[in-house]
N, C-alpha and C. Protein backbone atom coordinates (compact mmCIF):
# COMPACT_ATOMS: atom_id res chain seq x y z
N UNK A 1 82.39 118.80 100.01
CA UNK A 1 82.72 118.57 98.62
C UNK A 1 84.18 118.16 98.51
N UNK A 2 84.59 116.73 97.60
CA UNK A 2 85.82 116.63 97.52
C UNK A 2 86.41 116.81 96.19
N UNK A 3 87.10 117.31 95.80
CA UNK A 3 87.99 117.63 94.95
C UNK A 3 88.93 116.21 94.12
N UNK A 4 89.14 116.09 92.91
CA UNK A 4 89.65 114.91 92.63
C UNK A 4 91.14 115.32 92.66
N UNK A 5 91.93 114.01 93.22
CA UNK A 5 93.19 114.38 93.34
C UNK A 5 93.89 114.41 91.99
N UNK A 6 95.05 115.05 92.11
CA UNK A 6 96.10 115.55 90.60
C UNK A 6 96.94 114.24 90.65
N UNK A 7 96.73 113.33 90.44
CA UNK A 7 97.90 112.07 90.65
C UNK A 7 99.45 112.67 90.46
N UNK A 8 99.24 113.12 89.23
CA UNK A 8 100.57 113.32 88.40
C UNK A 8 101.39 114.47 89.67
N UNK A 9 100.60 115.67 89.99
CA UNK A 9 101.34 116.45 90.95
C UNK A 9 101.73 115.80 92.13
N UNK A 10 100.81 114.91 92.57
CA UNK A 10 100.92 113.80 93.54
C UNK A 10 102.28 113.24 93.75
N UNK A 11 102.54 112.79 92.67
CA UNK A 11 104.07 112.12 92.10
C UNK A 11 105.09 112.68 92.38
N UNK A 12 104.87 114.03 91.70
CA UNK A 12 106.17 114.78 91.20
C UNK A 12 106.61 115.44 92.65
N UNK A 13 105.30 115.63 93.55
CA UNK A 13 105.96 115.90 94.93
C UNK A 13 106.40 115.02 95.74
N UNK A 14 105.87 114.05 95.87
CA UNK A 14 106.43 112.41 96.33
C UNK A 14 108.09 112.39 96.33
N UNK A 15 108.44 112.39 94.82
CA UNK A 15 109.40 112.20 94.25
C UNK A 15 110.82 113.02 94.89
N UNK A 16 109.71 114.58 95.12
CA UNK A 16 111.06 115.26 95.13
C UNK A 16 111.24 115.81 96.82
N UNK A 17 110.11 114.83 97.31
CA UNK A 17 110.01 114.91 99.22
C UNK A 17 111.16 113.48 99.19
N UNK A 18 110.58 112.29 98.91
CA UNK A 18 111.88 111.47 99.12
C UNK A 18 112.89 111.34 98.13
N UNK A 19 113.58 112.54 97.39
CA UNK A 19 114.77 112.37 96.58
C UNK A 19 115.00 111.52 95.62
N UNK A 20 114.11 110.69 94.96
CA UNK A 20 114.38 109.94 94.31
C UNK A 20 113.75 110.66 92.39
N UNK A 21 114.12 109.85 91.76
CA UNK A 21 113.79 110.00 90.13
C UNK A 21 113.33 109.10 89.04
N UNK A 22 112.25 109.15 89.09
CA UNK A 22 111.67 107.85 88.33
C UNK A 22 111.54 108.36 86.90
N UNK A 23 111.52 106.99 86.40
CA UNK A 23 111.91 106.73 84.62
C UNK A 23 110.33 107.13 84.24
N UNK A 24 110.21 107.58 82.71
CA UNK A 24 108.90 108.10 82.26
C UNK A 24 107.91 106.65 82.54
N UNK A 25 108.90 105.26 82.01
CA UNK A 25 107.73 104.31 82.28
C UNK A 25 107.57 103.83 83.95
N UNK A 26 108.47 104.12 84.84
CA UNK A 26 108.20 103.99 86.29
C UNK A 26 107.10 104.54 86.48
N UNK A 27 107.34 106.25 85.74
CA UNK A 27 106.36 107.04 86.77
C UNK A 27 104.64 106.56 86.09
N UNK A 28 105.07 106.15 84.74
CA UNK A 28 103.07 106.37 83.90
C UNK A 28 102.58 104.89 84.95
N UNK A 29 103.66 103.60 85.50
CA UNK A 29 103.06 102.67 85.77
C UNK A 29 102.78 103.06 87.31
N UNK A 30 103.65 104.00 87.75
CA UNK A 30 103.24 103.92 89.54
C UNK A 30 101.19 104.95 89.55
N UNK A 31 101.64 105.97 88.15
CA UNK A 31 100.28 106.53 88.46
C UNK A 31 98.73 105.75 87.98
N UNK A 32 99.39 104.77 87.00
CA UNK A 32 98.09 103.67 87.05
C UNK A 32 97.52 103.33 88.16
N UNK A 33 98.80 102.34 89.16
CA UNK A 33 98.77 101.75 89.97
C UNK A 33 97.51 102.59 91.20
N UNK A 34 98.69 104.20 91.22
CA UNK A 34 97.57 105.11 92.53
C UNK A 34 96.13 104.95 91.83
N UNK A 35 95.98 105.48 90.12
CA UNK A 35 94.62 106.02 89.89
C UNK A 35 93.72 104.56 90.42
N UNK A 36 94.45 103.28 89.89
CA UNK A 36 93.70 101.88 90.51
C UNK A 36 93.42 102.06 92.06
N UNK A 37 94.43 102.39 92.72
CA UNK A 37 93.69 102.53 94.44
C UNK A 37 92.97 103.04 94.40
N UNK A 38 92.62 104.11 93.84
CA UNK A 38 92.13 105.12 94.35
C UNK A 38 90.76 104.68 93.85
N UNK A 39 90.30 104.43 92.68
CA UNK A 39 88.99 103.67 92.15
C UNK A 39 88.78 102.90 93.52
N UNK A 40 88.96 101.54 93.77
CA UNK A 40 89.00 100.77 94.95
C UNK A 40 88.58 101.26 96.36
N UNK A 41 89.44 102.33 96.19
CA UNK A 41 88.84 102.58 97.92
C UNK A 41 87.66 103.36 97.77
N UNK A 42 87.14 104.25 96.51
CA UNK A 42 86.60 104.80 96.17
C UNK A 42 84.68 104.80 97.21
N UNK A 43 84.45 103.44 96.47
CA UNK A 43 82.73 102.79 97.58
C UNK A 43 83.46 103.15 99.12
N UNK A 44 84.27 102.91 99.56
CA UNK A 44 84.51 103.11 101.33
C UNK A 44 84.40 104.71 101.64
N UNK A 45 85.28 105.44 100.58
CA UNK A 45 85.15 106.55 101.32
C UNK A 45 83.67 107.81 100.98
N UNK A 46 82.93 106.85 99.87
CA UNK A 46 81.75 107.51 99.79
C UNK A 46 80.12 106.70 100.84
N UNK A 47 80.85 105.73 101.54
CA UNK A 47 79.86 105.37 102.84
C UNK A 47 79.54 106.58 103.32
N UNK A 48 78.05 106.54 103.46
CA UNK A 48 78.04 107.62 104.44
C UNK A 48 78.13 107.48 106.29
N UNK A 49 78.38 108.21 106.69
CA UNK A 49 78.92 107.92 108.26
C UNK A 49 78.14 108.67 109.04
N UNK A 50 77.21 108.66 109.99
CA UNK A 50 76.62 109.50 110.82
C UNK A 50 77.03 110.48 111.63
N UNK A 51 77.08 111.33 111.76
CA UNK A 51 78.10 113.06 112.19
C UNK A 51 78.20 112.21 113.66
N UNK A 52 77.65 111.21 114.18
CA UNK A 52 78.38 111.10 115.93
C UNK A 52 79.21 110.25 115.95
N UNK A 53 79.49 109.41 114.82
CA UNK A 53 80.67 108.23 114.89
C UNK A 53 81.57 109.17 114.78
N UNK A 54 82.77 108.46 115.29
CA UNK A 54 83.92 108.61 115.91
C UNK A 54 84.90 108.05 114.51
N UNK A 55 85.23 109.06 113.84
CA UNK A 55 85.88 108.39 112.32
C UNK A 55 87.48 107.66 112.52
N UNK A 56 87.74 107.76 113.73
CA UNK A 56 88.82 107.37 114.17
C UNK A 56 88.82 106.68 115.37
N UNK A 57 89.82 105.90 116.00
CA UNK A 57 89.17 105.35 117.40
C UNK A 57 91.16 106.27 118.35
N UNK A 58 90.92 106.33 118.97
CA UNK A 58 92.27 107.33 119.91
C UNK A 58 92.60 106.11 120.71
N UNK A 59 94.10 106.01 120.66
CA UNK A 59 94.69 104.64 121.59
C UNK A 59 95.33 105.23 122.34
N UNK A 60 95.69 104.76 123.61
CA UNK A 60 96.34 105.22 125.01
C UNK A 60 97.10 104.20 125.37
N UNK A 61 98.53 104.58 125.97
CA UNK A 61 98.86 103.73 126.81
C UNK A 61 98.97 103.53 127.77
C-alpha cells in the first residue's frame, strides 16, 4: 500500500536540507510543477512487475 505524498512537507524539507527560501509564488509554482510529475509518472509506477524481475539492474566495474 502506498501512501500519497505531502508535497507541501516535501518542500518545506527540501528547502531547509539545501538552505535556501522560496517566495509564496516560487513555492505554490514549484508544488504544481512536483504535483504535475507526479500525475505523469503516476501509469509507470502502478505497472505491475512480477516479484522475480530485478527492479533495478547492479553495475560493476
Amino acid at each position: 500500500m502506498t501512501h500519497p505524498i505531502e508535497w507541501s512537507a516535501y518542500l518545506t524539507q527540501m528547502e531547509h536540507i539545501s538552505d535556501i527560501e522560496l517566495t509564496e509564488d516560487r513555492r505554490a509554482e514549484v508544488l504544481v510543477q512536483l504535483t504535475r510529475i507526479a500525475r505523469m509518472a503516476q501509469p509507470l509506477m502502478d505497472y505491475p512487475l512480477d516479484d522475480r524481475i530485478e527492479v533495478a539492474g547492479v553495475y560493476r566495474l
